[in-house]
Protein backbone atom coordinates (compact mmCIF):
# COMPACT_ATOMS: atom_id res chain seq x y z
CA UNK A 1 -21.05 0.28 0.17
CA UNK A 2 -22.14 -2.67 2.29
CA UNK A 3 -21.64 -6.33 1.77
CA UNK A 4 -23.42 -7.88 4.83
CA UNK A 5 -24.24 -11.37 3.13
CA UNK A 6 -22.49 -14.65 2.81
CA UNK A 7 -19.19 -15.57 3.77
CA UNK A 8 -15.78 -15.96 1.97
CA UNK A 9 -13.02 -18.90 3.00
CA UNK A 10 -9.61 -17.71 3.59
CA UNK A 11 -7.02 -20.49 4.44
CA UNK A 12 -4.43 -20.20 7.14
CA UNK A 13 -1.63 -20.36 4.45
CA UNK A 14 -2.37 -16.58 4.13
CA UNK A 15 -0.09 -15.90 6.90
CA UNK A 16 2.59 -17.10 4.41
CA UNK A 17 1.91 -15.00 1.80
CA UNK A 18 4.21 -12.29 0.36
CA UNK A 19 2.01 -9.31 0.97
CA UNK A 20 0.79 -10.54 4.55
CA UNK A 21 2.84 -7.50 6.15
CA UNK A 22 2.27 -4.94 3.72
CA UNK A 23 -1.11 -3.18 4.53
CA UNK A 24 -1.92 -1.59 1.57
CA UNK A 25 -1.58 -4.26 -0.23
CA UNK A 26 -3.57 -6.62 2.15
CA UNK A 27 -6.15 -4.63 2.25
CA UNK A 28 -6.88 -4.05 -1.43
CA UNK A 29 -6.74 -7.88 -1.44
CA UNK A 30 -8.57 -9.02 0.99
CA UNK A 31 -11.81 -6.55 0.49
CA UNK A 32 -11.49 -7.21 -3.45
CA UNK A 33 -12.24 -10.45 -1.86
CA UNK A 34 -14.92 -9.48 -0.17
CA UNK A 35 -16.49 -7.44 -2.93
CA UNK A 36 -16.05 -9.05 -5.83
CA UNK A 37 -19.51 -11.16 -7.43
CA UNK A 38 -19.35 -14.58 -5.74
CA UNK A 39 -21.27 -15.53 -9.17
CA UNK A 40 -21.46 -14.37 -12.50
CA UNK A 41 -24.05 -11.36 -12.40
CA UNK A 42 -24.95 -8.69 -15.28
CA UNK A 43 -24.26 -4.88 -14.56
CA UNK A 44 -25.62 -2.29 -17.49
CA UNK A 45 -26.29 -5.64 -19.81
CA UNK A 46 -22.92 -6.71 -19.17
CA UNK A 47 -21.79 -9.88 -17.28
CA UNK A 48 -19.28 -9.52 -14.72
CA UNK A 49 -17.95 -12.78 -13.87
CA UNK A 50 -17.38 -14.78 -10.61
CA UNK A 51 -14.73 -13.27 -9.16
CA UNK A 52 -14.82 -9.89 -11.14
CA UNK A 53 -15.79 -6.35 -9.64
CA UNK A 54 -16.47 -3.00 -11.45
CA UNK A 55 -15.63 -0.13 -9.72
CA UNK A 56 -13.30 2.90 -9.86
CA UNK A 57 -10.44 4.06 -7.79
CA UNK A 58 -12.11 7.09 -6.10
CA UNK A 59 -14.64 3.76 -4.79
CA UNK A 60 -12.10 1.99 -3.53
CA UNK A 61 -9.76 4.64 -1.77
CA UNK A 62 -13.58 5.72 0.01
CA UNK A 63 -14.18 2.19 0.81
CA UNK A 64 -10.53 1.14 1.93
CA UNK A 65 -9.47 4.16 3.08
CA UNK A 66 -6.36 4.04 1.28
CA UNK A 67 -5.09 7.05 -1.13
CA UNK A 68 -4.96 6.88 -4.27
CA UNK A 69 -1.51 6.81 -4.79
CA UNK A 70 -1.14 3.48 -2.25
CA UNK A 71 -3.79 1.81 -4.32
CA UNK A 72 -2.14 2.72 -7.66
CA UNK A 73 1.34 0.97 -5.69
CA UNK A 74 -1.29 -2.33 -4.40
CA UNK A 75 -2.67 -2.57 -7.85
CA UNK A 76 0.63 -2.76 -9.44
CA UNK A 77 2.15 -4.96 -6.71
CA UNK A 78 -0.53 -7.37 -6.73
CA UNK A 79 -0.60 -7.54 -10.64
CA UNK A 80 3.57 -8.39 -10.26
CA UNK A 81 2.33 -11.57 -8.15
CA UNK A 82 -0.69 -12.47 -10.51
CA UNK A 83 -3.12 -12.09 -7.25
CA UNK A 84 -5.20 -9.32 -9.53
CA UNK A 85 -5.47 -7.93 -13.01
CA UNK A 86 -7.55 -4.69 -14.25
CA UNK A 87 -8.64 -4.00 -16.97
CA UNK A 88 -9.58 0.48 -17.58
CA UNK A 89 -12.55 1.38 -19.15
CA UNK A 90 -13.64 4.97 -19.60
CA UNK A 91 -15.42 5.52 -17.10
CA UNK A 92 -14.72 2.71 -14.66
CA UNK A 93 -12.30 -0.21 -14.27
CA UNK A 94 -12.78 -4.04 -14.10
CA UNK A 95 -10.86 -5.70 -11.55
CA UNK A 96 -10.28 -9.57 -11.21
CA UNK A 97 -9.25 -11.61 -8.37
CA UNK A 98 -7.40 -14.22 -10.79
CA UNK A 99 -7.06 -16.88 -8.21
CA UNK A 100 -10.70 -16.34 -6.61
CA UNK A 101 -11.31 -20.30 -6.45
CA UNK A 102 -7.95 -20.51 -4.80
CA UNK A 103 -9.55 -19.23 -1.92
CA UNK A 104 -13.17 -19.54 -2.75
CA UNK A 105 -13.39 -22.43 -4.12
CA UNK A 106 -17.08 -24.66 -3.46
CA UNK A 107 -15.20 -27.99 -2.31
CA UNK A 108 -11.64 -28.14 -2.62
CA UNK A 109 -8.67 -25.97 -1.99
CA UNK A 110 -6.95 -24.98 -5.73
CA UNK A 111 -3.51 -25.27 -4.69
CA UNK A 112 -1.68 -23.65 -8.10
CA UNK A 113 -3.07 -22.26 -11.40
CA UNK A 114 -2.37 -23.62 -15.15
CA UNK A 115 0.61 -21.30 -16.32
CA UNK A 116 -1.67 -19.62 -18.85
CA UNK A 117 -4.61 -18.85 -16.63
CA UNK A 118 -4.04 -15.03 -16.21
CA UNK A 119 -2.70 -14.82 -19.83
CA UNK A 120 -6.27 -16.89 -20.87
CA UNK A 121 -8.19 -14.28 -18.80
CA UNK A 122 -6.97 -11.49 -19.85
CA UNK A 123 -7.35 -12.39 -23.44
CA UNK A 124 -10.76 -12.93 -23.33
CA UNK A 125 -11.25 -9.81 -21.52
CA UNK A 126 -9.18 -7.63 -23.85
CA UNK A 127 -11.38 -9.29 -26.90
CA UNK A 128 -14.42 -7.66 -25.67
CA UNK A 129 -12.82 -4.25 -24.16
CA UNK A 130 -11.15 -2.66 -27.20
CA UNK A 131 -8.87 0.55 -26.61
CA UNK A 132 -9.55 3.13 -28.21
CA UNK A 133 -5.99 4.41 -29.02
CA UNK A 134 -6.95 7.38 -31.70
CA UNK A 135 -9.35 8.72 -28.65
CA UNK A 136 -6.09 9.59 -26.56
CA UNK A 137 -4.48 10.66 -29.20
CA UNK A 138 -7.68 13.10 -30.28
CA UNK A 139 -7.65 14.04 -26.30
CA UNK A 140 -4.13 15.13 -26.10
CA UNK A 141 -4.22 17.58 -29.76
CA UNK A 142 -7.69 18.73 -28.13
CA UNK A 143 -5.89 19.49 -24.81
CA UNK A 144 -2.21 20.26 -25.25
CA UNK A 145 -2.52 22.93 -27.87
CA UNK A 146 0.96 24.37 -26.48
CA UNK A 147 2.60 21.12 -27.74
CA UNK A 148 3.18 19.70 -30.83
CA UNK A 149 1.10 17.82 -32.14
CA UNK A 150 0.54 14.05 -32.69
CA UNK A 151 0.06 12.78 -36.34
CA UNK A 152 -0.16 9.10 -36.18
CA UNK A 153 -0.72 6.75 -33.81
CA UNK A 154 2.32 4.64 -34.32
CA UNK A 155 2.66 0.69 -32.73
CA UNK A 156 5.25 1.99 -30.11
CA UNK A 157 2.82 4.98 -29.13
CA UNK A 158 -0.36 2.00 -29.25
CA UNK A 159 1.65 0.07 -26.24
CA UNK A 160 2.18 2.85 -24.56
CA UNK A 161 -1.34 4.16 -24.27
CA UNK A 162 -2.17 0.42 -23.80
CA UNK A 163 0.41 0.06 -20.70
CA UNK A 164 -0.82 3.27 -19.25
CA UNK A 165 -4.51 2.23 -19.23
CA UNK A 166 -3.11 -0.63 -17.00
CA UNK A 167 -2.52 2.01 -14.30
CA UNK A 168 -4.54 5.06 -15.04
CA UNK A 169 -8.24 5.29 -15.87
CA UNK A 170 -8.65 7.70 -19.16
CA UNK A 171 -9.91 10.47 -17.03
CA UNK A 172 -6.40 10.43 -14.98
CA UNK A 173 -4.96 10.58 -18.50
CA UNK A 174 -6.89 13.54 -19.14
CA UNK A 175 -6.07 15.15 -15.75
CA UNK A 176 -2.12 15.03 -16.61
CA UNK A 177 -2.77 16.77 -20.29
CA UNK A 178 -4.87 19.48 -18.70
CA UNK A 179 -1.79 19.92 -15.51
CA UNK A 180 0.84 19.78 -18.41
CA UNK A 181 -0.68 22.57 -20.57
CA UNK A 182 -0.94 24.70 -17.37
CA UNK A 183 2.52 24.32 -16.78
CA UNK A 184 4.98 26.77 -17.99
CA UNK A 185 8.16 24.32 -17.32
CA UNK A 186 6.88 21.82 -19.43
CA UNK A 187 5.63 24.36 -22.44
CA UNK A 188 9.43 25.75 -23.00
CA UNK A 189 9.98 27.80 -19.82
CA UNK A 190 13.17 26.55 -18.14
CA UNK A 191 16.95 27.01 -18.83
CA UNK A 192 17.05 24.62 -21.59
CA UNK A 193 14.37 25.51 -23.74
CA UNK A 194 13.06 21.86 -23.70
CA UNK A 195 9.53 20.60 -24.33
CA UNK A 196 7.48 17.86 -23.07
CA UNK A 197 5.60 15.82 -25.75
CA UNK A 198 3.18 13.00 -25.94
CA UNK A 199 5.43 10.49 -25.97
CA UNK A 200 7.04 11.91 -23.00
CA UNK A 201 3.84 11.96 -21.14
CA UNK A 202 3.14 9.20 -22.32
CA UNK A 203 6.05 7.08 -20.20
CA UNK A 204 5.51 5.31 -16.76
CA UNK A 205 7.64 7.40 -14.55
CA UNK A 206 6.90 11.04 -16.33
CA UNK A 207 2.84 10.54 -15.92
CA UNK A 208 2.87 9.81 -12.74
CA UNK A 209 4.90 13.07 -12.30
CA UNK A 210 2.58 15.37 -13.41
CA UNK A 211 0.05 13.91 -11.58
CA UNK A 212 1.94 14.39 -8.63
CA UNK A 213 2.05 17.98 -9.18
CA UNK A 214 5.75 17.89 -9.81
CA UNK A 215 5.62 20.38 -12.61
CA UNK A 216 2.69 22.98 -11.27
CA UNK A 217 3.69 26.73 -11.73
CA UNK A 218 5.33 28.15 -8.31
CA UNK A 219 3.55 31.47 -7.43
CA UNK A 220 6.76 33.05 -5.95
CA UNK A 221 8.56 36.11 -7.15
CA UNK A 222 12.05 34.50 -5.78
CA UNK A 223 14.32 34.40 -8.71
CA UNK A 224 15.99 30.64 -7.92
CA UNK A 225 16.98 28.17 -10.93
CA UNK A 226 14.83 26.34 -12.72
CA UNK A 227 16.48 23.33 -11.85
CA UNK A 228 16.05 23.51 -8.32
CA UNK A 229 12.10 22.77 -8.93
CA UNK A 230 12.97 20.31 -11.98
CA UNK A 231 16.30 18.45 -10.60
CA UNK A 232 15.39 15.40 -12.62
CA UNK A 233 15.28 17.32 -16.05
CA UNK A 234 17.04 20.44 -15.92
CA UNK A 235 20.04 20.54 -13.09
CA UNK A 236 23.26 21.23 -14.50
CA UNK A 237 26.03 18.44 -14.29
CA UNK A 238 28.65 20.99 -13.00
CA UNK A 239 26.15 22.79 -9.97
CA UNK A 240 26.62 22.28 -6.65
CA UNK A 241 24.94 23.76 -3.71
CA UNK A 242 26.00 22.88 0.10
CA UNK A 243 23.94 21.98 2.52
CA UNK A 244 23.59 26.12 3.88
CA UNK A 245 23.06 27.56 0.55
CA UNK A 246 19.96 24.65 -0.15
CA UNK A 247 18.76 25.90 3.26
CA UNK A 248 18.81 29.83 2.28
CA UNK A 249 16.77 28.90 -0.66
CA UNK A 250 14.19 26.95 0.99
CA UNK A 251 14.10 29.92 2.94
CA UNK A 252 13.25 32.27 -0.06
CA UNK A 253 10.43 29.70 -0.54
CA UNK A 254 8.33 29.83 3.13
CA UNK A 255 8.87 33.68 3.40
């Protein structure tokens, strides 16, 4: 990508700012500045608005440099300030500079926003991207045939899908269901007999897991505890392993 036109106005106050020190953060910023239309403009009979940019993450993390994991962190850091919003689409995701004419502005500096601006923006963006909650749900039974099954898309399973989306495009949704049926620890196989299921995916904290590769099948014929690859689900309250014996089994492993 090359943006070689045109200039953008930053003021000195930026020095100030929160995020100044933290680089992946900064840089999201500052070349969603850069990037974003500088006027409303149509893309596929849609119009993106001043301000607005559609892209995806794999874009950005080849444009920025940064992984994908560090932009996942910026995103959500910047949203937690109101500096961005996004808004996931299926195959692509709409991302807003809310205070673009804070710093872009044609004659004046915009010192502060009204309280409801990002609320206001996001509303009228959400009016005219609908989620489709019954095609995660339909992705998931399609997917995850080793799981149970989901029957109805309830209001507390709606917010989830709808927080997720925040986050995770649907095709890093889809990723996690195809990881989680290939893994044995989250079909049944570990020393408590427990399942995963949707609405376990379905949480912040457990998603990003599985993404991570957390819960991938361990081609070793070492018999060691389930629990020492699952701590956070499966480790009995009452084991404890020193320091020597932790180092004999991480041993086992890199034989």
């Amino acid at each position: 990508m090359s943006v070689t036109n045109g200039y953008i106005k930053v003021h000195r106050k930026l020095v100030d700012w929160e995020w100044y020190d933290s680089y992946p953060e900064f840089k999201l910023f500052m070349h969603l500045l850069l990037t974003v239309n500088h006027s409303d403009s149509y893309w596929h009979g849609e119009c993106i608005e001043r301000g607005s940019r559609v892209t995806s993450l794999s874009s950005l993390s080849n444009e920025t440099g940064l992984s994908i994991q560090q932009l996942r962190t910026a995103i959500r850091n910047l949203k937690s300030t109101n500096e961005i919003t996004s808004i996931s689409r299926s195959k692509n995701t709409l991302f807003i500079v809310l205070n673009y004419d804070k710093y872009q502005g044609d004659n004046t500096i915009v010192n502060t926003l009204p309280t409801n601006g990002k609320q206001t923006f996001e509303n009228k963006h959400e009016e005219t991207t609908k989620i489709n909650y019954q095609q995660i749900v339909d992705m998931y039974n399609e997917i995850c045939v080793s799981f149970s099954k989901v029957q109805k898309v309830s209001e507390e399973r709606k917010k989830a899908i709808k927080a997720r989306l925040k986050t995770y495009s649907i095709e890093d949704i889809k990723k996690a269901f195809m990881m989680a049926e290939q893994s044995d620890f989250l079909k049944g196989k570990n020393s408590r007999n427990w399942s995963a299921t949707f609405d376990w995916m379905m949480k912040d904290t457990n998603l990003a897991k599985i993404l991570e590769g957390n819960y991938i099948n361990r081609n070793t014929n070492k018999e060691l505890p389930d629990w020492y690859f699952n701590q956070d689900l499966a480790q009995p309250n009452n084991v404890h392993v020193d320091d020597e014996e932790l180092k004999k089994l991480q041993n086992m492993l890199n034989d």
